[in-house]
N, C-alpha and C. Protein backbone atom coordinates (compact mmCIF):
# COMPACT_ATOMS: atom_id res chain seq x y z
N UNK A 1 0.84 -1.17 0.00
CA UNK A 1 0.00 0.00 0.00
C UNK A 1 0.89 1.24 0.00
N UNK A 2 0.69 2.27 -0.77
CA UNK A 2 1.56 3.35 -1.11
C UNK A 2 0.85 4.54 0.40
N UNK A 3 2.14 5.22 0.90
CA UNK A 3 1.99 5.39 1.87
C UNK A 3 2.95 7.18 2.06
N UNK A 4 2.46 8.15 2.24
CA UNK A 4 3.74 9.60 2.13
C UNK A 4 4.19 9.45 3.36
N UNK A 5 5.56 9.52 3.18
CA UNK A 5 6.42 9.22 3.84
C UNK A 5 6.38 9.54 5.11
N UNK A 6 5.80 11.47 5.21
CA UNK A 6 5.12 12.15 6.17
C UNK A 6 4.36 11.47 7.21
N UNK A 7 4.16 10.42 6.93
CA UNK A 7 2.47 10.21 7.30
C UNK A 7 3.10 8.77 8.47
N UNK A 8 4.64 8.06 7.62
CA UNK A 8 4.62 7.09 8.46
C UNK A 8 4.89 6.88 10.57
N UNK A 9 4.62 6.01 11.01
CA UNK A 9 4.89 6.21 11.90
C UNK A 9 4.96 4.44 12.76
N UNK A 10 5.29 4.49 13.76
CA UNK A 10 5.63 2.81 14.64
C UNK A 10 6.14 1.89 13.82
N UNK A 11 5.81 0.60 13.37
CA UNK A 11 6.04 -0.54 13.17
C UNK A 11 6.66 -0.03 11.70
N UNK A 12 5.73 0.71 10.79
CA UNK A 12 5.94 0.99 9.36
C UNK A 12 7.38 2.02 9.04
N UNK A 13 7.34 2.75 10.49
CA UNK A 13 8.29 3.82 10.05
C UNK A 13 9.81 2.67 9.87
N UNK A 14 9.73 2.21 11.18
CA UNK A 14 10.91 1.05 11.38
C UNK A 14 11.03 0.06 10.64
N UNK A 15 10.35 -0.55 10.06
CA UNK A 15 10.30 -1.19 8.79
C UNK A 15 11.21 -0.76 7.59
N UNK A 16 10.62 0.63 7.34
CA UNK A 16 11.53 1.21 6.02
C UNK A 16 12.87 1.76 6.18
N UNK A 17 12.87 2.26 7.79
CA UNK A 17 14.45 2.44 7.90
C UNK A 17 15.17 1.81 7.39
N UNK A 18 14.89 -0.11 8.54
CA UNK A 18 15.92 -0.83 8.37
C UNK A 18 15.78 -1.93 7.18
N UNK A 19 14.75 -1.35 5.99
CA UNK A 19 14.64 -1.83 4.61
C UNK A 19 16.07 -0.99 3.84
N UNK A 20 16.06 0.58 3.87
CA UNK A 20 17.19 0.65 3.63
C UNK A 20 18.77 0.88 4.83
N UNK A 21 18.64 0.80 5.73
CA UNK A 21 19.71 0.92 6.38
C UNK A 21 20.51 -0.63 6.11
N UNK A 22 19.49 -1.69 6.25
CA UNK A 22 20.37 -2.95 5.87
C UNK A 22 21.10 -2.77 4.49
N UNK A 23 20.90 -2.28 3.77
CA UNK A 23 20.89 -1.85 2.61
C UNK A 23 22.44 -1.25 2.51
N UNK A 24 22.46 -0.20 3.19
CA UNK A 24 23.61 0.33 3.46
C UNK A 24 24.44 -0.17 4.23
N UNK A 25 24.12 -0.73 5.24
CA UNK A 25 25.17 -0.84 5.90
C UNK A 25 25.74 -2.57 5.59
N UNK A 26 25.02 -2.97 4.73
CA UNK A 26 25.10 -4.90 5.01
C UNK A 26 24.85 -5.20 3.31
N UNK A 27 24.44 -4.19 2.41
CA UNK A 27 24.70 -4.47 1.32
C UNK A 27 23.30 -5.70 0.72
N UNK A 28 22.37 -5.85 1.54
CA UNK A 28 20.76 -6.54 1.46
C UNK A 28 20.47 -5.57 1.40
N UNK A 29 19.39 -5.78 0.04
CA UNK A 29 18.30 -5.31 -0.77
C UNK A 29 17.04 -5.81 0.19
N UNK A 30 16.94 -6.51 1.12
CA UNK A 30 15.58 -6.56 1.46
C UNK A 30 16.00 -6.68 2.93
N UNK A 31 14.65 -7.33 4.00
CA UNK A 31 15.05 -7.37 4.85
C UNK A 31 13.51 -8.34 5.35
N UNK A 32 13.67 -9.33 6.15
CA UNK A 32 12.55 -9.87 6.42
C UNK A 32 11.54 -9.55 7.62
N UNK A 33 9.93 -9.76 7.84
CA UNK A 33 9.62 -9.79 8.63
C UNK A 33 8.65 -10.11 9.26
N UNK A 34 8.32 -10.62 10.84
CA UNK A 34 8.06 -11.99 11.31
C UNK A 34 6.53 -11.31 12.18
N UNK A 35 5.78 -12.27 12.72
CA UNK A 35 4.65 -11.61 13.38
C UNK A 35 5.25 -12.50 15.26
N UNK A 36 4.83 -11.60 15.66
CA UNK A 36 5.50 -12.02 17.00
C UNK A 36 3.75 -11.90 17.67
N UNK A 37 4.14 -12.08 18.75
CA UNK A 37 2.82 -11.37 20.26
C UNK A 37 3.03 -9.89 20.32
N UNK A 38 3.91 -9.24 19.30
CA UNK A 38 4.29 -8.05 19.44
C UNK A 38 3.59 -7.02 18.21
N UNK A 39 3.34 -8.18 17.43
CA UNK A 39 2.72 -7.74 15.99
C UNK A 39 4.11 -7.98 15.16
N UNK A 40 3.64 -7.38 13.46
CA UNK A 40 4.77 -7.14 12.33
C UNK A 40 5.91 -6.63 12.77
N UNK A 41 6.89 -6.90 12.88
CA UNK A 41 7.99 -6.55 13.56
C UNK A 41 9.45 -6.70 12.09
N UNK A 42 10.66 -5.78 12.75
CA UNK A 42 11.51 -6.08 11.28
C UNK A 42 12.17 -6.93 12.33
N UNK A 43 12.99 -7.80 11.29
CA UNK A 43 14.14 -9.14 11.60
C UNK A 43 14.82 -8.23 13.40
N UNK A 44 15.04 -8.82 13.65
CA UNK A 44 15.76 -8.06 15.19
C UNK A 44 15.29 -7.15 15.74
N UNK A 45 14.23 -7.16 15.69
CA UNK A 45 12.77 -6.28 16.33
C UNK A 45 13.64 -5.01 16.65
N UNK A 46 14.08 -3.85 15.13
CA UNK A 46 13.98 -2.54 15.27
C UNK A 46 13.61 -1.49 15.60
N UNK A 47 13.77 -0.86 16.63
CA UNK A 47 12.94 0.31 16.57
C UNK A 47 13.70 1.51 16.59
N UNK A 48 13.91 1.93 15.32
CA UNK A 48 14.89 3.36 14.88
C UNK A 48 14.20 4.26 15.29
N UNK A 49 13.06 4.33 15.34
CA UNK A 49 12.06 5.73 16.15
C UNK A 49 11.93 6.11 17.34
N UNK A 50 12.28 5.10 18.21
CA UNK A 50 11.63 5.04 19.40
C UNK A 50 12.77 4.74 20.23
N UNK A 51 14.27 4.47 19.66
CA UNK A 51 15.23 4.05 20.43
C UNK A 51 16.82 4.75 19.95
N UNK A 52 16.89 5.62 20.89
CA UNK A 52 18.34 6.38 20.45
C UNK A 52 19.31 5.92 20.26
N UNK A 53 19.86 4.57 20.60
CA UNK A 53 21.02 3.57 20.11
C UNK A 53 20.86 3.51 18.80
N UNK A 54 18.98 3.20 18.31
CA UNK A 54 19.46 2.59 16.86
C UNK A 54 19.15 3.62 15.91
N UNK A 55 18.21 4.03 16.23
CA UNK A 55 18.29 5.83 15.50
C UNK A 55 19.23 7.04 15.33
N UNK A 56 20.06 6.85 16.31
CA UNK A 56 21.26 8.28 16.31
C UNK A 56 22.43 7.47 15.30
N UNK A 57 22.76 6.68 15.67
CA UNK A 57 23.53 6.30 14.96
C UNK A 57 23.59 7.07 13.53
N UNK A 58 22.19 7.14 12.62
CA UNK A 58 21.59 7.33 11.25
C UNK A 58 21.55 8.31 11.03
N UNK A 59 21.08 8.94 12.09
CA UNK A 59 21.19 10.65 12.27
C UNK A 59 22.31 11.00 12.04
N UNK A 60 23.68 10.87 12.70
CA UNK A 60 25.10 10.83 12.96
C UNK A 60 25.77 10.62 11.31
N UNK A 61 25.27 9.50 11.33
CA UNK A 61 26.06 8.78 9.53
C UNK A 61 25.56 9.86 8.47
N UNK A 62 23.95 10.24 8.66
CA UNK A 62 23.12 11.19 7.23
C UNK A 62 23.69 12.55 7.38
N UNK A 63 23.82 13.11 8.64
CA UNK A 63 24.01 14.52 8.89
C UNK A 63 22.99 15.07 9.10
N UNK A 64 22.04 14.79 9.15
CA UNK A 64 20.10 15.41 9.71
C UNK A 64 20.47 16.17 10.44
N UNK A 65 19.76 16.98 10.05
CA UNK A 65 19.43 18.23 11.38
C UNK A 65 18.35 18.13 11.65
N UNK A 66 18.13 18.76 13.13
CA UNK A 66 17.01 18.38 13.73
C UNK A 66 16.69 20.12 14.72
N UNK A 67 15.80 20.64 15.04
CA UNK A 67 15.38 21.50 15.56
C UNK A 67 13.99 21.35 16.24
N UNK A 68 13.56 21.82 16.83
CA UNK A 68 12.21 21.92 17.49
C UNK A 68 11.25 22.81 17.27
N UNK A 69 9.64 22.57 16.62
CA UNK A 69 8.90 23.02 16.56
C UNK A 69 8.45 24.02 17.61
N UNK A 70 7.18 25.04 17.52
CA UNK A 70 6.81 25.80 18.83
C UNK A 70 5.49 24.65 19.35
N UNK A 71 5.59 24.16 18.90
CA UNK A 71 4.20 23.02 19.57
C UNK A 71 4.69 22.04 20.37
N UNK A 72 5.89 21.75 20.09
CA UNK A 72 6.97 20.61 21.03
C UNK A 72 7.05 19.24 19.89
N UNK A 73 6.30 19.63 19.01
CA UNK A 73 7.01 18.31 17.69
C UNK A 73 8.38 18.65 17.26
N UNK A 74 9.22 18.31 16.73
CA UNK A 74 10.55 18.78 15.69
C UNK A 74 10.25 18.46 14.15
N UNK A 75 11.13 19.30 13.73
CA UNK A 75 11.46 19.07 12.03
C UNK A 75 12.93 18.11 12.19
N UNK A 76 13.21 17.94 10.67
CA UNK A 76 14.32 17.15 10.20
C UNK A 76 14.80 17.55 9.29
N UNK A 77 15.93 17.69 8.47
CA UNK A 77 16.51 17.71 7.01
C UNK A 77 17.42 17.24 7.43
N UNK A 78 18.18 17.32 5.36
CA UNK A 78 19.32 17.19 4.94
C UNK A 78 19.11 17.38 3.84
N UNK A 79 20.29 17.32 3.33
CA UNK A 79 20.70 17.68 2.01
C UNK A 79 20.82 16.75 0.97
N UNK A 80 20.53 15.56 1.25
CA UNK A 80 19.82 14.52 0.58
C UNK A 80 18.33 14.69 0.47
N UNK A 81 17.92 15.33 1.13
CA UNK A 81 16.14 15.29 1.19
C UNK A 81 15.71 16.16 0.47
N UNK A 82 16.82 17.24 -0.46
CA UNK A 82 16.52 18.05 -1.18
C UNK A 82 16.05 19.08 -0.46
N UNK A 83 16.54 19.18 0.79
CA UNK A 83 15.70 20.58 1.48
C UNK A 83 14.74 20.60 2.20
N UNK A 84 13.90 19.47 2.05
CA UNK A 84 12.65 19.73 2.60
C UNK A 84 12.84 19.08 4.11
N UNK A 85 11.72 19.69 4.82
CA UNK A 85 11.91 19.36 6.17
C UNK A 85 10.81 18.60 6.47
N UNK A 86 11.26 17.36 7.52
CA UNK A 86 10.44 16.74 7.77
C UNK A 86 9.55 16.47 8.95
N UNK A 87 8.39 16.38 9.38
CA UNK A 87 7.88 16.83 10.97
C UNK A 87 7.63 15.57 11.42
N UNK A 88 7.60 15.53 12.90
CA UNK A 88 7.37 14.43 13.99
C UNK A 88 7.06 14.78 15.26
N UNK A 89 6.31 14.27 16.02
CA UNK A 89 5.98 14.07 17.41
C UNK A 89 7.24 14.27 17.85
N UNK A 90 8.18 13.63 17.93
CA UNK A 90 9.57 13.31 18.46
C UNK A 90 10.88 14.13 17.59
N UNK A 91 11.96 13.77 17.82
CA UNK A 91 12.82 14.20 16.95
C UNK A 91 12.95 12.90 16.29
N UNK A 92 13.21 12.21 16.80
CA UNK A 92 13.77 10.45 16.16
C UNK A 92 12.71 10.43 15.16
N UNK A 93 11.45 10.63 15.82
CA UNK A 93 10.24 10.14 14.56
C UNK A 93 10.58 10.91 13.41
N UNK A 94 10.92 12.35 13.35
CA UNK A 94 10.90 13.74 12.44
C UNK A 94 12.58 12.92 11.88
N UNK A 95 13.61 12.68 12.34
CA UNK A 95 14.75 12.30 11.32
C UNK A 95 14.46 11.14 10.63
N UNK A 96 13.55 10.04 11.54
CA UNK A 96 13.68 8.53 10.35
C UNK A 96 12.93 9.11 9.26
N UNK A 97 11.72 9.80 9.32
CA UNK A 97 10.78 9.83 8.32
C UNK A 97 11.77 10.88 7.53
N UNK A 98 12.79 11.57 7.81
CA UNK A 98 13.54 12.29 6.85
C UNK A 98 14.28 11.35 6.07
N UNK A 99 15.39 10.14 7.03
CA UNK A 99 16.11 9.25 6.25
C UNK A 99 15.35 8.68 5.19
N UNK A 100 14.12 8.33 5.68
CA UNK A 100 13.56 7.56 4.50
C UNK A 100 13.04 8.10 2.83
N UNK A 101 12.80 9.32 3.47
CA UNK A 101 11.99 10.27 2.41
C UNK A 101 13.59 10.41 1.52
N UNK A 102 14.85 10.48 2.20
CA UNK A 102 16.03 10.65 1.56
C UNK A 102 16.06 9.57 0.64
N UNK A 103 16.18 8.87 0.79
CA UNK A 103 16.38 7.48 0.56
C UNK A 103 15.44 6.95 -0.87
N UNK A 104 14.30 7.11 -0.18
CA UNK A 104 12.80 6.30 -1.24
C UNK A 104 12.15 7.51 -1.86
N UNK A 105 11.96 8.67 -1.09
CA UNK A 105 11.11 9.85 -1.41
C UNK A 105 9.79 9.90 -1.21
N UNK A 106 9.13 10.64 -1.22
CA UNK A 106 7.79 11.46 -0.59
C UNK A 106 6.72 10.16 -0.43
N UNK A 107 6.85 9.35 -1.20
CA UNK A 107 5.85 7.52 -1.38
C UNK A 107 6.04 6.69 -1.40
N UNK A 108 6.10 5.75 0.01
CA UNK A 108 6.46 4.57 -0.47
C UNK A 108 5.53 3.63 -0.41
N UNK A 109 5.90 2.25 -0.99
CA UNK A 109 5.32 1.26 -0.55
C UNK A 109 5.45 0.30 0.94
N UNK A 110 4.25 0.51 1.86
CA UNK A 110 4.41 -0.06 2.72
C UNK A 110 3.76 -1.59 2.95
N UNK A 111 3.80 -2.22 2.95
CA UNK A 111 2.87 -3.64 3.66
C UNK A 111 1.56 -3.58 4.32
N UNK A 112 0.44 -3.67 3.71
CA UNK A 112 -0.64 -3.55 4.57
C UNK A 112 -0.46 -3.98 5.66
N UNK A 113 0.19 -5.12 6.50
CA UNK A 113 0.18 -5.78 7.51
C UNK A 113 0.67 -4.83 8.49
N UNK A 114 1.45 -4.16 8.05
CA UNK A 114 2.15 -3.17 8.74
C UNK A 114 1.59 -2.05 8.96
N UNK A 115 0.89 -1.27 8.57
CA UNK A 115 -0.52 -0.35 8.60
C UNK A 115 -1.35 -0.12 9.91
């Protein structure tokens, strides 16, 4: 299901990270994933959004910038993203949905299961 990038968030956002971060960093084009008691989950139950070990890292490697909204959400860029800035509840949420939008751009395809 085609999905703006903007829009992703939990299980889906982490999904597409580490669709392309495996990518980069491990040189796999894909990445598998399993249904637990936890729900759709990626291979080594990721969570780049929600966890600063595995998210900063990405932040760190892309160069994202990150700032804070006046509502208490943040934005994101880089210079891969062509400029545009990206918003989130969080900062982590506001940079993955930037990495990815870097990466895939403004639509991707997500997994209904994941939805």
């Amino acid at each position: 299901m085609k999905i703006k990038t903007q829009d992703l968030t939990g299980t889906a956002l982490d999904w597409a990270v580490a669709i392309i971060n495996y990518k980069l960093v491990y040189g796999v084009g894909y990445i598998t994933c399993i249904f637990s008691s936890k729900g759709w989950v990626a291979r080594d139950e990721h969570r780049y959004s929600t966890d600063w070990s595995q998210g900063g890292p990405i932040i760190e490697r892309e160069d994202i910038a990150m700032w804070p909204d006046q509502e208490g959400g943040w934005f994101a860029s880089t210079d891969q993203g062509k400029g545009m800035d990206y918003h989130g509840g969080t900062a982590l949420i506001a940079a993955m949905r930037c990495f990815v939008a870097s990466k895939l751009g403004d639509t991707i395809d997500i997994p209904e299961e994941l939805l």
